[in-house]
PDB file of N, CA and C in Angstrom:
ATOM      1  N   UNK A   1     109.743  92.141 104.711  1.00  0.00           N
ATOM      2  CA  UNK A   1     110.979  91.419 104.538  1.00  0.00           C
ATOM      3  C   UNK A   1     112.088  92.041 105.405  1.00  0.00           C
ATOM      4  N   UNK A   2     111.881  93.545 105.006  1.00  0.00           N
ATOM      5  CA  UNK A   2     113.310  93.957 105.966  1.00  0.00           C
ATOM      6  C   UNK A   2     112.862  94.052 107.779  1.00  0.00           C
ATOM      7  N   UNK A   3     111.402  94.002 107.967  1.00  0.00           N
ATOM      8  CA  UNK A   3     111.456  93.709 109.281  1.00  0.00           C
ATOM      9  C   UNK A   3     111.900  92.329 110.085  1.00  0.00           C
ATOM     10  N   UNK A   4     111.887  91.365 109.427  1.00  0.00           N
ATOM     11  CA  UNK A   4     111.825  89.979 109.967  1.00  0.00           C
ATOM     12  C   UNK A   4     113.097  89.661 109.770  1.00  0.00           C
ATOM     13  N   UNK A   5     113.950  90.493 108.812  1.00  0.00           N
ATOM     14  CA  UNK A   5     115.405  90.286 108.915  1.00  0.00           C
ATOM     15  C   UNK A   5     116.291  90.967 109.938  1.00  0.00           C
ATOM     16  N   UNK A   6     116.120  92.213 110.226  1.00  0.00           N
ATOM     17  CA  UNK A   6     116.565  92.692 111.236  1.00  0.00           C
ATOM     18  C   UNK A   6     115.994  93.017 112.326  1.00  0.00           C
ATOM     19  N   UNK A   7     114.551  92.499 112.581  1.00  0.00           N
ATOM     20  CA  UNK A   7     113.839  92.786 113.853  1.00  0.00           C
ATOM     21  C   UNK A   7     113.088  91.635 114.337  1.00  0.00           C
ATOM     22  N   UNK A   8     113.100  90.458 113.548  1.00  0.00           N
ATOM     23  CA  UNK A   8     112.492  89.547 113.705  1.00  0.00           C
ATOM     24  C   UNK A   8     112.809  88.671 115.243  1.00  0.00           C
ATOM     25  N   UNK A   9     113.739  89.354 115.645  1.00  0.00           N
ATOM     26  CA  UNK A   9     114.235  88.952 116.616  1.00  0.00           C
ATOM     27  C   UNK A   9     113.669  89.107 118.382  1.00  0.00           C
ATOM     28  N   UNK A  10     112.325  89.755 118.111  1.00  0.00           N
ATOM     29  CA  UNK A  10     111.851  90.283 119.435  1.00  0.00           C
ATOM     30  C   UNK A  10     111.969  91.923 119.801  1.00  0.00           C
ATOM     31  N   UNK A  11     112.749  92.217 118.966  1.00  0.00           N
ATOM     32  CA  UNK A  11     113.180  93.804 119.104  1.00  0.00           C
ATOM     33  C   UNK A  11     112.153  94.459 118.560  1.00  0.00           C
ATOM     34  N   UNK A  12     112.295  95.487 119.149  1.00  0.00           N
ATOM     35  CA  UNK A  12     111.079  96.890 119.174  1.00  0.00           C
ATOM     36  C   UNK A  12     112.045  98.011 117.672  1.00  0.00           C
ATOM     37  N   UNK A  13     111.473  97.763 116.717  1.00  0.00           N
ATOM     38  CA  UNK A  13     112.887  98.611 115.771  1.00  0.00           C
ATOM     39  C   UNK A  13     112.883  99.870 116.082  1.00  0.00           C
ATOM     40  N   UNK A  14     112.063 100.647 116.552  1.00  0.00           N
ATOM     41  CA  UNK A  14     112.682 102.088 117.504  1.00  0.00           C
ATOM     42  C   UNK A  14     113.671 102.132 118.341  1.00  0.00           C
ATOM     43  N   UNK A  15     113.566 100.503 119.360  1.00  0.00           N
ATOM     44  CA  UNK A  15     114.578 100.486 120.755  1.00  0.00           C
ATOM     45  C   UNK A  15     115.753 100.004 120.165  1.00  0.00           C
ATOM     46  N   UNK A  16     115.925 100.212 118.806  1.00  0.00           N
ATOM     47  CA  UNK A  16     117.356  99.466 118.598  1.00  0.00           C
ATOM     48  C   UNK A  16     118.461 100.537 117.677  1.00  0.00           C
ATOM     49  N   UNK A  17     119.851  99.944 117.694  1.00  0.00           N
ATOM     50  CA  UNK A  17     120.284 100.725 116.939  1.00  0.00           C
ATOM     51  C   UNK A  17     119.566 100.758 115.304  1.00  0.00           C
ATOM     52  N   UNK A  18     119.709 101.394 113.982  1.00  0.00           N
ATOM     53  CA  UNK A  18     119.399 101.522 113.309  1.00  0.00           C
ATOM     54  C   UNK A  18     120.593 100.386 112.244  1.00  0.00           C
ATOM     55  N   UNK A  19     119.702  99.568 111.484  1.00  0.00           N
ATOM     56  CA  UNK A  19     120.893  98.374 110.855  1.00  0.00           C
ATOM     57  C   UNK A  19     119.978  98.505 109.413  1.00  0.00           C
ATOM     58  N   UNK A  20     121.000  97.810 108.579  1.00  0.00           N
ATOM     59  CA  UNK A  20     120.610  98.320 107.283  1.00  0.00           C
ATOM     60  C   UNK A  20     121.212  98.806 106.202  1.00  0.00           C
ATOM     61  N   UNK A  21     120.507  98.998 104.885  1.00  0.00           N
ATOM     62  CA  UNK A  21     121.066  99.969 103.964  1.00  0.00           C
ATOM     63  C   UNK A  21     121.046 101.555 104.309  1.00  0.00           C
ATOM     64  N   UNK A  22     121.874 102.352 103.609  1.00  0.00           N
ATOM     65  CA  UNK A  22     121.566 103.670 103.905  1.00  0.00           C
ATOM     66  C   UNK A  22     120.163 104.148 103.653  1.00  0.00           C
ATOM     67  N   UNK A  23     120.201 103.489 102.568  1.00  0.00           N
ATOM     68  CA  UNK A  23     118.223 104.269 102.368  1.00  0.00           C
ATOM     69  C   UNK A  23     117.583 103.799 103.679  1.00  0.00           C
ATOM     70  N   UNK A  24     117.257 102.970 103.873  1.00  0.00           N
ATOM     71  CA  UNK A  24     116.690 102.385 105.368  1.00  0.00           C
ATOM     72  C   UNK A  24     116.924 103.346 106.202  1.00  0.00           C
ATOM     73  N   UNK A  25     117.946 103.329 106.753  1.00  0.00           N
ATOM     74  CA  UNK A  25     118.412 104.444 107.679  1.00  0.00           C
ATOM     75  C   UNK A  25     117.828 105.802 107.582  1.00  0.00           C
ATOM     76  N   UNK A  26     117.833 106.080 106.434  1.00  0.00           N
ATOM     77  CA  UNK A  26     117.441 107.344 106.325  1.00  0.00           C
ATOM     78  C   UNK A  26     115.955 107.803 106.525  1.00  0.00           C
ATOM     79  N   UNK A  27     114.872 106.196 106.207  1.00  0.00           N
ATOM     80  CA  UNK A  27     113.924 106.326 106.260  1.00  0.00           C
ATOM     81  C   UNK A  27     113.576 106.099 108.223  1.00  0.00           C
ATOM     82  N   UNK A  28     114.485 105.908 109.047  1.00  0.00           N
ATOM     83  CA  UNK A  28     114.269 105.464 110.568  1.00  0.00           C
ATOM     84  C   UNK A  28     114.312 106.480 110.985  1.00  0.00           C
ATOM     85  N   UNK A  29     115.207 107.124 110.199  1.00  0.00           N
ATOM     86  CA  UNK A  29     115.443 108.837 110.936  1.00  0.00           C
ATOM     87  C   UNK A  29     113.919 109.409 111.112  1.00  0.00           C
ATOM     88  N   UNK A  30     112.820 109.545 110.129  1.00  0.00           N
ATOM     89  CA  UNK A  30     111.453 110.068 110.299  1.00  0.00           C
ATOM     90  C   UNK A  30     110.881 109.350 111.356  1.00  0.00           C
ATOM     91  N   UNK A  31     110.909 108.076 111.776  1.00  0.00           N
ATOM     92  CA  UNK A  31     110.497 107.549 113.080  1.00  0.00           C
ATOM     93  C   UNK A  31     110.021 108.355 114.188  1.00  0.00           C
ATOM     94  N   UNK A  32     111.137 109.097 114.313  1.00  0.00           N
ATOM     95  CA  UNK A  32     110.463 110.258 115.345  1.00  0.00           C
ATOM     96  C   UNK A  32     109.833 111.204 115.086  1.00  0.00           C
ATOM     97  N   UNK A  33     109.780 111.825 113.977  1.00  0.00           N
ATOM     98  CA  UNK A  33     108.089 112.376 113.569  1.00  0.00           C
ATOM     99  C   UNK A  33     107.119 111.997 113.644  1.00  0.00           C
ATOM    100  N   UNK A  34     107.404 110.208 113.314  1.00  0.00           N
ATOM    101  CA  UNK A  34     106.209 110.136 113.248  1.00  0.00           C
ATOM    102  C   UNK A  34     105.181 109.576 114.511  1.00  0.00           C
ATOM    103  N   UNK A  35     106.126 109.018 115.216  1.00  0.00           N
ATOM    104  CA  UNK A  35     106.072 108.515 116.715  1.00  0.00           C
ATOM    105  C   UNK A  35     105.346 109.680 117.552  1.00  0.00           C
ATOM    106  N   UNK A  36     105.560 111.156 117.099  1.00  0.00           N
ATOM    107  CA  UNK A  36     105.111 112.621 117.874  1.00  0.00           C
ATOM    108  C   UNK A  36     103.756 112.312 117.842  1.00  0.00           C
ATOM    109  N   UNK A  37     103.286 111.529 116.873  1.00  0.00           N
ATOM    110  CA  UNK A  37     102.058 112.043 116.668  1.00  0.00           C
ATOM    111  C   UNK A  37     100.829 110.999 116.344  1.00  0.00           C
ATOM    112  N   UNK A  38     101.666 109.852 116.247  1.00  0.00           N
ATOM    113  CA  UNK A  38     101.005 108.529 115.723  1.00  0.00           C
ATOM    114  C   UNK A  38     100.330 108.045 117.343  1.00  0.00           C
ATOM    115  N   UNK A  39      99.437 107.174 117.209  1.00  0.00           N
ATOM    116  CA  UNK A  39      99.077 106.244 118.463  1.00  0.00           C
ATOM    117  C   UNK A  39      99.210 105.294 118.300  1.00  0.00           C
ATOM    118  N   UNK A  40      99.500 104.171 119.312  1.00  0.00           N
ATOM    119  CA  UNK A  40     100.289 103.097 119.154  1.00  0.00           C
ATOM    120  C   UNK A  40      98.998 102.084 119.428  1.00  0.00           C
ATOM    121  N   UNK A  41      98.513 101.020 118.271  1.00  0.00           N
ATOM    122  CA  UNK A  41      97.943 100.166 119.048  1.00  0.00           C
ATOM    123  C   UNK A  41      98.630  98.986 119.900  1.00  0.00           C
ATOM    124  N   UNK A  42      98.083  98.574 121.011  1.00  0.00           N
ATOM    125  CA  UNK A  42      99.594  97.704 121.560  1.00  0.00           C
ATOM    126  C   UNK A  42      99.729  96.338 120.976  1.00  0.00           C
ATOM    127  N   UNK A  43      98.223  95.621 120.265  1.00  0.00           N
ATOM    128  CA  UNK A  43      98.631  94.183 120.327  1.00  0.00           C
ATOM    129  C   UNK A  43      99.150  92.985 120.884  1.00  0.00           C
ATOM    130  N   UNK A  44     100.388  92.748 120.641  1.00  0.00           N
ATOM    131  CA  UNK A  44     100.790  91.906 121.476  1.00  0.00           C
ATOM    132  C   UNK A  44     102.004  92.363 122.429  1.00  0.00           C
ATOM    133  N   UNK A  45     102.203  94.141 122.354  1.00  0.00           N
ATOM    134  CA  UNK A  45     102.664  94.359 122.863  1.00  0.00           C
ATOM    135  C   UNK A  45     104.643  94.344 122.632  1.00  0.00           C
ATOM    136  N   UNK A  46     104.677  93.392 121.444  1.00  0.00           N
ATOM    137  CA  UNK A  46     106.164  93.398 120.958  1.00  0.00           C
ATOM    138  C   UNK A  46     106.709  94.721 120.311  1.00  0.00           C
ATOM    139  N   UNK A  47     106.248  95.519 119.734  1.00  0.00           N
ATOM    140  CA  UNK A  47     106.600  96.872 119.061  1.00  0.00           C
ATOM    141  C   UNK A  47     106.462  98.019 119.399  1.00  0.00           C
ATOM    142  N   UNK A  48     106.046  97.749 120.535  1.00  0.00           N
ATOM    143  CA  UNK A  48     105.726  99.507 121.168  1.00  0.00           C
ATOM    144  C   UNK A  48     106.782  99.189 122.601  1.00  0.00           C
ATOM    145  N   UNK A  49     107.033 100.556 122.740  1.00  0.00           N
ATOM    146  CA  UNK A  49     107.994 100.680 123.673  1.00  0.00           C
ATOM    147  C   UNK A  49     106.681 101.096 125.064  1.00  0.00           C
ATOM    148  N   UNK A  50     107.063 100.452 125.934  1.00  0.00           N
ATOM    149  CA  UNK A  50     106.485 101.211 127.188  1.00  0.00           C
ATOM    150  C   UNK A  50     106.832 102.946 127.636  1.00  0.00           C
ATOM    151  N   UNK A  51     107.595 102.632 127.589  1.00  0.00           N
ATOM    152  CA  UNK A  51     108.045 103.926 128.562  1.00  0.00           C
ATOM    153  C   UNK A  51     107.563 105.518 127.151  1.00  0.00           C
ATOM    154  N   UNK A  52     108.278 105.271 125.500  1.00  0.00           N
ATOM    155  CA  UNK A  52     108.536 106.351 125.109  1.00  0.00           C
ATOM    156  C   UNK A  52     107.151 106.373 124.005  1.00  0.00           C
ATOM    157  N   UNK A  53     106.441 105.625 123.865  1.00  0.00           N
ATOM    158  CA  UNK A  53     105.396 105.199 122.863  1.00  0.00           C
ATOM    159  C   UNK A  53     104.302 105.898 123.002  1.00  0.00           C
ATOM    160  N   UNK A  54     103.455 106.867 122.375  1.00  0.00           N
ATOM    161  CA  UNK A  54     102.253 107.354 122.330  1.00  0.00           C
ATOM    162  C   UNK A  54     101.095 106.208 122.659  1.00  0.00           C
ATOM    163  N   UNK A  55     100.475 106.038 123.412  1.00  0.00           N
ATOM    164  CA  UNK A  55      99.606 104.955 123.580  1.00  0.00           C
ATOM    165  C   UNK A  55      98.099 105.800 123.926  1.00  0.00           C
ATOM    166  N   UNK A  56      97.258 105.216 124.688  1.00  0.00           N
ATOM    167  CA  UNK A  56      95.816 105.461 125.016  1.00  0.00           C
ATOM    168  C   UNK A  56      95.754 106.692 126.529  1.00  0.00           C
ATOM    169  N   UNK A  57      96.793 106.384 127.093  1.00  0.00           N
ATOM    170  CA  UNK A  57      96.909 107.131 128.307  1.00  0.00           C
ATOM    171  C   UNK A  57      98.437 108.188 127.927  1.00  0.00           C
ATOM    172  N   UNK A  58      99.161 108.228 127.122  1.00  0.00           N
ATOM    173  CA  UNK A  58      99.885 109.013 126.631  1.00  0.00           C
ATOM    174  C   UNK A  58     101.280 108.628 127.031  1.00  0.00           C
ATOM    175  N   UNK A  59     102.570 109.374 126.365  1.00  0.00           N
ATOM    176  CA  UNK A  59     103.615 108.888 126.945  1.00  0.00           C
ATOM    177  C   UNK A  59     104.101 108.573 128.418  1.00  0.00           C
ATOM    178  N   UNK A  60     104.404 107.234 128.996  1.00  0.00           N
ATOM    179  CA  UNK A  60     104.265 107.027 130.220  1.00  0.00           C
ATOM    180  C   UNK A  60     105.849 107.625 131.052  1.00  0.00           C
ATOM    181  N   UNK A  61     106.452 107.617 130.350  1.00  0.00           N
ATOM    182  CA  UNK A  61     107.986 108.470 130.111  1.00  0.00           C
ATOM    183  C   UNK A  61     107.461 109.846 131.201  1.00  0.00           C
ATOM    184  N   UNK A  62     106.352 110.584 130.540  1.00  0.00           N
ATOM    185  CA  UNK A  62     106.454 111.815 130.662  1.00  0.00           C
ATOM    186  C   UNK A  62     104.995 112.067 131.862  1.00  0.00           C
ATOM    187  N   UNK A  63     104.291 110.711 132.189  1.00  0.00           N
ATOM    188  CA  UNK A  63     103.362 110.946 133.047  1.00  0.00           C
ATOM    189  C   UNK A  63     104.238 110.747 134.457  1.00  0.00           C
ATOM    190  N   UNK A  64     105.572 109.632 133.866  1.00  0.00           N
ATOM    191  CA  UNK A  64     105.689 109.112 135.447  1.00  0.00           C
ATOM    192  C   UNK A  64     107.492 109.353 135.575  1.00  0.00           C
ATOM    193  N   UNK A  65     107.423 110.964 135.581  1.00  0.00           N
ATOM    194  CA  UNK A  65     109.013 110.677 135.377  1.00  0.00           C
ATOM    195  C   UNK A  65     109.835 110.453 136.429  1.00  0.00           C
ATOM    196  N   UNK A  66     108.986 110.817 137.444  1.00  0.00           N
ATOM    197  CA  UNK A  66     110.110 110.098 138.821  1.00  0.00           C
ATOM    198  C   UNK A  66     110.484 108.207 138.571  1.00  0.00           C
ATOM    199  N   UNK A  67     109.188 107.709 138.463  1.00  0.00           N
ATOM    200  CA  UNK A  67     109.529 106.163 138.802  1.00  0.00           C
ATOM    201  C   UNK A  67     110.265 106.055 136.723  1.00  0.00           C
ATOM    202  N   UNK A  68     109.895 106.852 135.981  1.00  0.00           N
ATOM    203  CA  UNK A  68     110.728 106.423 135.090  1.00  0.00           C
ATOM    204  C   UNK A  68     112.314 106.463 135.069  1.00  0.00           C
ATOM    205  N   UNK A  69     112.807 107.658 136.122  1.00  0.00           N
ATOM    206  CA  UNK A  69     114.180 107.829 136.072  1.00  0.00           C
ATOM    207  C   UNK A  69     114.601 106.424 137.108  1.00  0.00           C
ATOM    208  N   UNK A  70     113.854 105.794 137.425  1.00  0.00           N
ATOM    209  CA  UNK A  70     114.604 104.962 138.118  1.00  0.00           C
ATOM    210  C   UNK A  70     114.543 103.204 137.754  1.00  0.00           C
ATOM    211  N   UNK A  71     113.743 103.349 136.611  1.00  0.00           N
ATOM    212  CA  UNK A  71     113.534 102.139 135.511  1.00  0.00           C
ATOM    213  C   UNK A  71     114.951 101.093 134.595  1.00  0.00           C
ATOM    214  N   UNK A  72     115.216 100.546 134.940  1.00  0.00           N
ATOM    215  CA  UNK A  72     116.633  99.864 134.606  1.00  0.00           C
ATOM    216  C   UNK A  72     116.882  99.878 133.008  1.00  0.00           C
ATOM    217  N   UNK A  73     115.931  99.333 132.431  1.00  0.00           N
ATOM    218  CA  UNK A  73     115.653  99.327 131.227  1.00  0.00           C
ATOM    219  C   UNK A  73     114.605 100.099 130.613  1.00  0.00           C
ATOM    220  N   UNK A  74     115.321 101.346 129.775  1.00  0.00           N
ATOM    221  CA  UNK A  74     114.016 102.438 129.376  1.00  0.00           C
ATOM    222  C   UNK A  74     113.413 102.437 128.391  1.00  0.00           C
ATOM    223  N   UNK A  75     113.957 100.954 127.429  1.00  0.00           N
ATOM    224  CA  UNK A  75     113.862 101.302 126.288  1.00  0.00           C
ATOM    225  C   UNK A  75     113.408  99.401 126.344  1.00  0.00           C
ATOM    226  N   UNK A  76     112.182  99.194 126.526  1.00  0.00           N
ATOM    227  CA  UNK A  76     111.727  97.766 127.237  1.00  0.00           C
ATOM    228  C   UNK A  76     110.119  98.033 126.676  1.00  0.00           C
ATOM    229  N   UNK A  77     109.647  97.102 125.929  1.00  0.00           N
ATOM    230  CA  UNK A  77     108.727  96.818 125.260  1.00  0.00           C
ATOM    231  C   UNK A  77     107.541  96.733 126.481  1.00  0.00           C
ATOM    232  N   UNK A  78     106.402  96.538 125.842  1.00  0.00           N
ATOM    233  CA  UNK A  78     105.044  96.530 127.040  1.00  0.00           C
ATOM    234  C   UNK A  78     104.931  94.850 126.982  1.00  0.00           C
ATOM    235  N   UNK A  79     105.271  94.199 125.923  1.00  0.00           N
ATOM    236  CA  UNK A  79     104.675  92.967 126.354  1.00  0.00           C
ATOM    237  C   UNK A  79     106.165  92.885 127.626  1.00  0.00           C
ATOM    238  N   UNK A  80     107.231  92.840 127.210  1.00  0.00           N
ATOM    239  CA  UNK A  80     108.599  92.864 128.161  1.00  0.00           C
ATOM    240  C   UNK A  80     108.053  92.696 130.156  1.00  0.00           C
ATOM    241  N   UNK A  81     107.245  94.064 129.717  1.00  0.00           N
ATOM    242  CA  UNK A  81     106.676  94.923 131.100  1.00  0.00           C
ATOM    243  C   UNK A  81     105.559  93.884 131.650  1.00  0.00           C
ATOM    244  N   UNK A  82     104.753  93.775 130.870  1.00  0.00           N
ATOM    245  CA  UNK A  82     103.250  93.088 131.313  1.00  0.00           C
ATOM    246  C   UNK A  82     103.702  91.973 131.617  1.00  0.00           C
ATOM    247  N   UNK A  83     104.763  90.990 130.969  1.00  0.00           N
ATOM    248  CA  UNK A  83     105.024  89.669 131.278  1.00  0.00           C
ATOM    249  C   UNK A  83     105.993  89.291 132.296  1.00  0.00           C
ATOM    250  N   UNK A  84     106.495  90.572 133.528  1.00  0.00           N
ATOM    251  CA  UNK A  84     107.684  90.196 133.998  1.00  0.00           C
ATOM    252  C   UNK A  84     106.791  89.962 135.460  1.00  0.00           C
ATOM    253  N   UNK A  85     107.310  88.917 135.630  1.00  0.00           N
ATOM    254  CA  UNK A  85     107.207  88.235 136.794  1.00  0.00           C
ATOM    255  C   UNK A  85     106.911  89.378 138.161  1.00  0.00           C
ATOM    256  N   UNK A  86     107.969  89.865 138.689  1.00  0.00           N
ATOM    257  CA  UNK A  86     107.702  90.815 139.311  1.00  0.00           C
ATOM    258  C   UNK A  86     107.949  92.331 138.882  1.00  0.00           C
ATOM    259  N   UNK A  87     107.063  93.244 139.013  1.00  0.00           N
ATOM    260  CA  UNK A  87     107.460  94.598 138.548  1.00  0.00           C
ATOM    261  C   UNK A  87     108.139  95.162 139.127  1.00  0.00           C
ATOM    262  N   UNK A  88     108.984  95.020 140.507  1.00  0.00           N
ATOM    263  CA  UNK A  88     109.775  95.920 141.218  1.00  0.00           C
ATOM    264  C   UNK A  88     110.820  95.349 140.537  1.00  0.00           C
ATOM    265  N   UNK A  89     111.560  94.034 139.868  1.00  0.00           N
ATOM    266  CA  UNK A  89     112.452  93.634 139.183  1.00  0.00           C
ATOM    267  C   UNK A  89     113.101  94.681 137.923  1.00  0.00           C
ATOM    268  N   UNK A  90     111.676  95.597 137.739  1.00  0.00           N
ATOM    269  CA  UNK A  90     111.964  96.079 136.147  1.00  0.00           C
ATOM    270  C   UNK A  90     112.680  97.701 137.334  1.00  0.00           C
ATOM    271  N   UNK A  91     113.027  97.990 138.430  1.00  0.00           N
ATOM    272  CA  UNK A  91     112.828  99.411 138.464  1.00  0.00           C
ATOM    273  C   UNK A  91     114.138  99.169 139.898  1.00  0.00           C
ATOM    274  N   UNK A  92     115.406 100.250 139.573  1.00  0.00           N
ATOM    275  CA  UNK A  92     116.025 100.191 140.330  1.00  0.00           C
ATOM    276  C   UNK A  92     115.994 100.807 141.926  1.00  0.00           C
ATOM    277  N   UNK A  93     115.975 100.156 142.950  1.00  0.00           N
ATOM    278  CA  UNK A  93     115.153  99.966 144.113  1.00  0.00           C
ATOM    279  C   UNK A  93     116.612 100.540 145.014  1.00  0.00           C
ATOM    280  N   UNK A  94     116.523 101.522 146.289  1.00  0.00           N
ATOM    281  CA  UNK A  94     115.145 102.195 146.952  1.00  0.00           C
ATOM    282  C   UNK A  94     114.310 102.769 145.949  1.00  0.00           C
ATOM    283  N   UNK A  95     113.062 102.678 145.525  1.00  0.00           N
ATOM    284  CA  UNK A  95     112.545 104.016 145.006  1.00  0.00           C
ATOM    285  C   UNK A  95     112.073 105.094 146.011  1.00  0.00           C
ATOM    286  N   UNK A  96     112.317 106.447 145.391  1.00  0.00           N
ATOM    287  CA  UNK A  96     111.976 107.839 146.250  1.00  0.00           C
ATOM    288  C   UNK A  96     110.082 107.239 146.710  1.00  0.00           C
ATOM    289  N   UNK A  97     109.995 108.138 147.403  1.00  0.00           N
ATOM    290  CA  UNK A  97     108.449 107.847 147.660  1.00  0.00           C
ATOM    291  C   UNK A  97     107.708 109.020 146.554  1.00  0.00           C
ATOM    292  N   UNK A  98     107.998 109.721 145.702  1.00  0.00           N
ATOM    293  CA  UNK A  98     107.095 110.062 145.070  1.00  0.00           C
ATOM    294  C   UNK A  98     107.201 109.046 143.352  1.00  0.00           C
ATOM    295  N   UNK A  99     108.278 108.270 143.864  1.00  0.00           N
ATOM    296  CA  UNK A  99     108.612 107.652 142.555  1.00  0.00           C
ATOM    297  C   UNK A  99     107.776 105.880 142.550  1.00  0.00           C
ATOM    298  N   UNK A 100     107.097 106.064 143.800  1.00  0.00           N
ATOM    299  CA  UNK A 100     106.684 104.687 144.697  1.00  0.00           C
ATOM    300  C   UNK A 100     105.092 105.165 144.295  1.00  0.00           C
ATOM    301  N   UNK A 101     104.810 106.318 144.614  1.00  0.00           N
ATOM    302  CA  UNK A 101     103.552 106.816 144.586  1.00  0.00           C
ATOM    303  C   UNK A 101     103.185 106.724 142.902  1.00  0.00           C
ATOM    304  N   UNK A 102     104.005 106.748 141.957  1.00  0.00           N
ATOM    305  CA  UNK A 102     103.872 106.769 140.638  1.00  0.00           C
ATOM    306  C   UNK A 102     103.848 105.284 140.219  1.00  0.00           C
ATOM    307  N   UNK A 103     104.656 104.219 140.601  1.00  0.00           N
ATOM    308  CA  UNK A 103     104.192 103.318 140.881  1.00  0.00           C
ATOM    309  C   UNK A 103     102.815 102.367 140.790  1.00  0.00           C
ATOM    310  N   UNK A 104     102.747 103.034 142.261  1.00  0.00           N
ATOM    311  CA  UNK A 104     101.266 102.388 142.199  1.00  0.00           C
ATOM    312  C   UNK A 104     100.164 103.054 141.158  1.00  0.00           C
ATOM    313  N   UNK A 105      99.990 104.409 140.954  1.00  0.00           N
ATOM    314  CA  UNK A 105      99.403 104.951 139.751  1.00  0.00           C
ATOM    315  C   UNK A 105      99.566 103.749 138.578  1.00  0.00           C
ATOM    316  N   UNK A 106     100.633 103.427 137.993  1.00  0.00           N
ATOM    317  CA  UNK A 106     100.543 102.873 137.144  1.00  0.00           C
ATOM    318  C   UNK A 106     100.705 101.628 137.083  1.00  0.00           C
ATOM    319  N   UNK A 107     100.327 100.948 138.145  1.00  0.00           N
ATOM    320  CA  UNK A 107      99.995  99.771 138.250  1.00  0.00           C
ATOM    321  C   UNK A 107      98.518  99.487 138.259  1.00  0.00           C
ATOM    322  N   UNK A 108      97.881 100.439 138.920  1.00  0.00           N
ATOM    323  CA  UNK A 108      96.437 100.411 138.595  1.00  0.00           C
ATOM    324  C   UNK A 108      96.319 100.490 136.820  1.00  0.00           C
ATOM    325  N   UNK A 109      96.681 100.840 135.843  1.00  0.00           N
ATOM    326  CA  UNK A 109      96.934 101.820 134.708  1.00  0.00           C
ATOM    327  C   UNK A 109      97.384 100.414 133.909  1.00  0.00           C
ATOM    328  N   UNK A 110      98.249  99.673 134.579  1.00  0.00           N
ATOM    329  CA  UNK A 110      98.866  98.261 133.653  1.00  0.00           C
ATOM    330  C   UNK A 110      98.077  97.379 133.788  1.00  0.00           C
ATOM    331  N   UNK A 111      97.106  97.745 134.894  1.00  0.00           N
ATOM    332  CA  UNK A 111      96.073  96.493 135.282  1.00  0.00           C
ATOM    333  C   UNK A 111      94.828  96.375 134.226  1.00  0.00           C
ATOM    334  N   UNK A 112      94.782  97.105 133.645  1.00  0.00           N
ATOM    335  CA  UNK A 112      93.984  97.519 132.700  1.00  0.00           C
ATOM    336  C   UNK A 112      94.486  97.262 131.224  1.00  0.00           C
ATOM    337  N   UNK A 113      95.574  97.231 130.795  1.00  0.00           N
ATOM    338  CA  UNK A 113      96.433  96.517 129.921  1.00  0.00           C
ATOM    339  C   UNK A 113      95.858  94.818 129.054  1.00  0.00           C
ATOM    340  N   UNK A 114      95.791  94.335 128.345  1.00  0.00           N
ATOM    341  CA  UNK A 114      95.503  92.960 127.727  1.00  0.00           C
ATOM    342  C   UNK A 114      96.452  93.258 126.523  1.00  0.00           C
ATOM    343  N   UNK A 115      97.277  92.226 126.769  1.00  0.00           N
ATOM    344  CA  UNK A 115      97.857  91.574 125.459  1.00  0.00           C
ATOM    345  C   UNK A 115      97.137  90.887 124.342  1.00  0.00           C
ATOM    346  N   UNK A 116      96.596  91.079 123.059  1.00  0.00           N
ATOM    347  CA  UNK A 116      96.311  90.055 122.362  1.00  0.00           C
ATOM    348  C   UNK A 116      97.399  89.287 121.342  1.00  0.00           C
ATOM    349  N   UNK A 117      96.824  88.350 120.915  1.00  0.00           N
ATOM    350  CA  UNK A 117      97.625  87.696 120.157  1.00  0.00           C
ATOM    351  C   UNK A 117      98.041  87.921 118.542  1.00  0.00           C
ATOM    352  N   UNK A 118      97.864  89.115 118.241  1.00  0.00           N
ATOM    353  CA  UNK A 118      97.765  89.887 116.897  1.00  0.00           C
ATOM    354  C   UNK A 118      98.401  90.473 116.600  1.00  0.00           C
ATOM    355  N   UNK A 119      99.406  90.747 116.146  1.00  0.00           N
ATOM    356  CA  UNK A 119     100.678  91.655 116.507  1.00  0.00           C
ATOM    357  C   UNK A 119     100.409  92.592 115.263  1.00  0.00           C
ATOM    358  N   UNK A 120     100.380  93.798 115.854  1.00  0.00           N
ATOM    359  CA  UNK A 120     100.041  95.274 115.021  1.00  0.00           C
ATOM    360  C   UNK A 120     101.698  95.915 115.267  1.00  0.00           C
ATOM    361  N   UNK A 121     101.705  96.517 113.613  1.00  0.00           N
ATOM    362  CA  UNK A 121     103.079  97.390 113.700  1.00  0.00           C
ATOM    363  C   UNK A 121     102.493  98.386 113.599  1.00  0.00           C
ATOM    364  N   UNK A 122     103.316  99.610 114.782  1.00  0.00           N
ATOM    365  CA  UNK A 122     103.192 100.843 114.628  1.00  0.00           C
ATOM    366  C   UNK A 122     103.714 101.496 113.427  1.00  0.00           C
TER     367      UNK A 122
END
């Protein structure tokens, strides 16, 4: 109930501010404990964050931090990512060449990616 009221909206409830009662709040605060350590299945990709999310290949934040520092939006869901038209759109351009080289790493890495239609909460 309280997800579909305040997140029902497409939002990733990690990537957002925290809305709510205080108890709520208080319970978002553990989020990041539990995020340290949890794995994310992706599903459809609406609830997991790309960039900061424990996934199968690990935080991509911390594999690819050159091309991540230059990512417009850091806090941008995987379906967001997988469904955008062009990927140089998502990443603010010149990129450095080791941030180009990370890039392509993880484009091979997204190519491998499937959305299903099942939507799993982390």
């Amino acid at each position: 109930m309280i997800w579909f009221k305040y997140y029902g909206n497409g939002k990733v409830l990690h990537g957002t501010r925290e809305v709510g009662s205080f108890w709520w709040k208080d319970l978002l605060k553990l989020c990041v404990l539990y995020r340290g350590i949890a794995k994310c299945q992706i599903g459809d990709g609406s609830t997991v964050l790309f960039w900061e999310d424990l996934c199968s290949s690990g935080v991509l934040a911390v594999k690819y931090p050159c091309l991540f520092s230059f990512a417009k939006a850091q806090r941008i869901s995987v379906k967001s990512v997988v469904e955008a038209e062009d990927l140089a759109s998502l990443f603010a351009l010149p990129l450095s060449s080791q941030a180009y080289d990370e890039l392509q790493d993880m484009e091979v890495e997204l190519s491998m990616v499937h959305l299903s239609n099942d939507r799993k909460y982390i």
